[in-house]
C-alpha atoms as a PDB file:
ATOM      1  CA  UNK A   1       0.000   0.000   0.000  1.00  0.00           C
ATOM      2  CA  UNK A   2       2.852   2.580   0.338  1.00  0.00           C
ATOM      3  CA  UNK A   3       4.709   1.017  -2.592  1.00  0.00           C
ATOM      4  CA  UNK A   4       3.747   4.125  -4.645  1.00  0.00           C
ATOM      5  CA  UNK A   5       5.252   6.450  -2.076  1.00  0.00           C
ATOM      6  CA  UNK A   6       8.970   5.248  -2.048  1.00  0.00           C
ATOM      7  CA  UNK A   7      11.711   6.897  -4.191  1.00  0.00           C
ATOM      8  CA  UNK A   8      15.100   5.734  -4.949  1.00  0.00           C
ATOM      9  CA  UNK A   9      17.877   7.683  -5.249  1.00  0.00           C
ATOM     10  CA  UNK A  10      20.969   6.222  -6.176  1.00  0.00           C
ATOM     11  CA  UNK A  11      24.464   8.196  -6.041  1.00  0.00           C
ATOM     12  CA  UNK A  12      26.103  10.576  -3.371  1.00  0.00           C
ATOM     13  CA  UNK A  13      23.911  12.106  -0.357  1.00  0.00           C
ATOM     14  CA  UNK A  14      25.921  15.223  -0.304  1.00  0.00           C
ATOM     15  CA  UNK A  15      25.705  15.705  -3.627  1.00  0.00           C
ATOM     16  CA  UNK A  16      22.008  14.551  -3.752  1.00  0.00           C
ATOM     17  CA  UNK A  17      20.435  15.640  -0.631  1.00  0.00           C
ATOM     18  CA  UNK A  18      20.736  19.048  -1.107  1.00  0.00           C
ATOM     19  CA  UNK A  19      19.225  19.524  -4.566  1.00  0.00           C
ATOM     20  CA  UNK A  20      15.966  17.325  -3.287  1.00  0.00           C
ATOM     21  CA  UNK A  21      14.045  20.550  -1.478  1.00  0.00           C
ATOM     22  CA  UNK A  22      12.669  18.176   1.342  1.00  0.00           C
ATOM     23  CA  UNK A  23      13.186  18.694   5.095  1.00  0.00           C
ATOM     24  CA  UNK A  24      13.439  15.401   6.693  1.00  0.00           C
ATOM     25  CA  UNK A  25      11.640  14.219  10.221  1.00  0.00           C
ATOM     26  CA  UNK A  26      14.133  11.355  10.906  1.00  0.00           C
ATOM     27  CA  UNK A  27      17.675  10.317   8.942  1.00  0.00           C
ATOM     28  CA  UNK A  28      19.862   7.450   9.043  1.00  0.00           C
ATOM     29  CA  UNK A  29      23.675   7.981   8.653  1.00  0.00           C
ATOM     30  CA  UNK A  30      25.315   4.684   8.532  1.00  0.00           C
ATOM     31  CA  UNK A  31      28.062   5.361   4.998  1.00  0.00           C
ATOM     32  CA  UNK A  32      31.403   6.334   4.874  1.00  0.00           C
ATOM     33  CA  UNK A  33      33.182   6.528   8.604  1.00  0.00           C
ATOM     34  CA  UNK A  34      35.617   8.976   7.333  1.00  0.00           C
ATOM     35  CA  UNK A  35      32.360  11.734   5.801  1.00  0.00           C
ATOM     36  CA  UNK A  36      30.375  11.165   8.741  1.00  0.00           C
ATOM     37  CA  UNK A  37      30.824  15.078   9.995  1.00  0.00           C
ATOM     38  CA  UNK A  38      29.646  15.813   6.521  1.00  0.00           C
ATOM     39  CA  UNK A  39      27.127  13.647   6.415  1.00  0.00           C
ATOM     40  CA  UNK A  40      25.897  15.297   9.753  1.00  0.00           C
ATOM     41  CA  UNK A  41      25.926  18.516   9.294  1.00  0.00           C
ATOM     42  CA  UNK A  42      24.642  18.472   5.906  1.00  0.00           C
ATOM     43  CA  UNK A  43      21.550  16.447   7.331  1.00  0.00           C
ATOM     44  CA  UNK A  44      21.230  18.546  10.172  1.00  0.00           C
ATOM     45  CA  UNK A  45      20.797  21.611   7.618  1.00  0.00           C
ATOM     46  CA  UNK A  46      17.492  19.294   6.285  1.00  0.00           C
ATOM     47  CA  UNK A  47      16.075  17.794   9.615  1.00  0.00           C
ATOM     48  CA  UNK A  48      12.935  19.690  11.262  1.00  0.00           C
ATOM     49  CA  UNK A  49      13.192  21.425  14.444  1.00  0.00           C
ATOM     50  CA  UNK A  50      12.542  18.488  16.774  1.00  0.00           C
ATOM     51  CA  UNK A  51      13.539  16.028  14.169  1.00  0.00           C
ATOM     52  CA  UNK A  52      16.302  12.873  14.853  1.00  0.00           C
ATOM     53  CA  UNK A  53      19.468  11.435  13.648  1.00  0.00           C
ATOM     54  CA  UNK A  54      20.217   8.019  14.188  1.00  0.00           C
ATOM     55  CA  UNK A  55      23.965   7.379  13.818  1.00  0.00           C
ATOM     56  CA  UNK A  56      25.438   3.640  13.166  1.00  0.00           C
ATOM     57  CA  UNK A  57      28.557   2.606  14.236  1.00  0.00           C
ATOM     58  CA  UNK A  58      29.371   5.172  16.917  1.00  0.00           C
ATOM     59  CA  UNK A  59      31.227   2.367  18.947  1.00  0.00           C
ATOM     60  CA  UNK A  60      33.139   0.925  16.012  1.00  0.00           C
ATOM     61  CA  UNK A  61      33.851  -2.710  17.956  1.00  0.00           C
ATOM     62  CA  UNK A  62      34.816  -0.485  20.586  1.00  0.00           C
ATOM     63  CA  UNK A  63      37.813   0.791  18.338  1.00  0.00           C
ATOM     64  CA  UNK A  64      36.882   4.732  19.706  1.00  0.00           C
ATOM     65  CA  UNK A  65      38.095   3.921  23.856  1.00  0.00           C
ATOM     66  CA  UNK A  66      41.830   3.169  21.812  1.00  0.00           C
ATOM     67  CA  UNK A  67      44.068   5.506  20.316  1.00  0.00           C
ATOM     68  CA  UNK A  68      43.731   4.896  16.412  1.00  0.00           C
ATOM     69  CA  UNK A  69      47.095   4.506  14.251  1.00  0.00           C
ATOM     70  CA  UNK A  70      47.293   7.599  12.213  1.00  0.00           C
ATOM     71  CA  UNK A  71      46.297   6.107   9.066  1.00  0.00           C
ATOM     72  CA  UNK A  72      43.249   4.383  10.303  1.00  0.00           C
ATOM     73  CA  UNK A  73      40.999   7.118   9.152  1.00  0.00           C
ATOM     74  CA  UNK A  74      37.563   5.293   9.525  1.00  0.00           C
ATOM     75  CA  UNK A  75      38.441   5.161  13.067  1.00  0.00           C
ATOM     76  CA  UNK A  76      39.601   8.816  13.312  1.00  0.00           C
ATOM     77  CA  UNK A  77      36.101   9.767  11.542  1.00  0.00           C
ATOM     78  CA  UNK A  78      34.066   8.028  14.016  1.00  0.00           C
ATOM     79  CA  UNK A  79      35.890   9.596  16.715  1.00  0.00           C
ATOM     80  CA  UNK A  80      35.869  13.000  15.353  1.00  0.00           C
ATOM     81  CA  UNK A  81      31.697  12.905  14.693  1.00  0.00           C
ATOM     82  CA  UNK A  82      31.405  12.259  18.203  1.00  0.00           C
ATOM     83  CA  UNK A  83      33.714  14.951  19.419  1.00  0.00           C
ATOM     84  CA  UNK A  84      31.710  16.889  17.290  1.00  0.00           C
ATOM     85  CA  UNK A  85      27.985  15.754  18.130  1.00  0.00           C
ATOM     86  CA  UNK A  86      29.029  15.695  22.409  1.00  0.00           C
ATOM     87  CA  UNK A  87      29.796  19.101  22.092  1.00  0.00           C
ATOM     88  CA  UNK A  88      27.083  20.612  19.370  1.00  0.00           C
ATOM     89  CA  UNK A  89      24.675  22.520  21.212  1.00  0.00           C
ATOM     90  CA  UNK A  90      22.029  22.493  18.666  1.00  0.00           C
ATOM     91  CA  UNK A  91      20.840  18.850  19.610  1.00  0.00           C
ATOM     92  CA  UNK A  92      19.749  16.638  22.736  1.00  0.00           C
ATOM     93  CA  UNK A  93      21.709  13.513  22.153  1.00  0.00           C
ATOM     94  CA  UNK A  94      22.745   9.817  23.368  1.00  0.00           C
ATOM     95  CA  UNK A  95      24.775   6.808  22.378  1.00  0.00           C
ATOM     96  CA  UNK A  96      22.970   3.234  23.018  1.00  0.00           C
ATOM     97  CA  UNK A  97      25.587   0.836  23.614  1.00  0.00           C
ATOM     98  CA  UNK A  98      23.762  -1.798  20.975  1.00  0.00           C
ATOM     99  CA  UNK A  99      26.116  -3.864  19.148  1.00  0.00           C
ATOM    100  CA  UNK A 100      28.099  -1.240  17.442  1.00  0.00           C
ATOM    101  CA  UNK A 101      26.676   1.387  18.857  1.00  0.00           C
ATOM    102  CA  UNK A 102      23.619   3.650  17.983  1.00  0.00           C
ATOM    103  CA  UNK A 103      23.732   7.533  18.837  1.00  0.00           C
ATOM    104  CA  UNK A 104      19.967   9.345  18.621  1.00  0.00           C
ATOM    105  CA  UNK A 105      20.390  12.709  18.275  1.00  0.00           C
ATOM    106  CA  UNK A 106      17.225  15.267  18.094  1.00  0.00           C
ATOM    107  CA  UNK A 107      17.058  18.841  16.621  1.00  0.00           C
ATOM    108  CA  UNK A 108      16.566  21.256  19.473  1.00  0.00           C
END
């Protein structure tokens, strides 16, 4: 019944995203570990007031309570985004320790 109401897009989401015209209620980042502050704050530019993020990965295997080697840059990402998302005072958020971690984060 909401076959109809699905659309596809196939490519880049910070290429795409932007040129779509839609705020979003809800997103899902779970793509590149090293473009996830990209990701973020180009979502965050489309989510509603009161509208969430769910992050995947936030944990990484618990590869973010280590000290990555310098060129492990999926690791460095991860760590960076949350850096970034503890200390962004435009959202209310939290990281559920489930499997590799999930981090909700809503739009003040």
């Amino acid at each position: 019944p909401f076959a109809d109401k699905i659309r596809f897009y196939i490519g880049d989401a910070l290429e795409l995203v932007p040129n779509l015209g839609v705020i979003f209620d809800m997103a899902f980042i779970d793509g590149d570990k090293r473009k996830y502050i990209e990701y973020y704050e180009m979502t965050l530019a489309h989510l509603s007031e009161g509208g969430y993020i769910i992050a995947d990965n936030t944990l990484w295997d618990g590869h973010v309570l280590e000290q990555p080697r310098s060129n492990d840059a999926q690791t460095i990402g991860i760590k960076a985004f949350n850096d970034l998302v503890a200390a962004d005072k435009r959202v209310e958020k939290v990281i559920l320790p489930l499997r590799d971690g999930l981090t909700i984060i809503r739009k003040k």
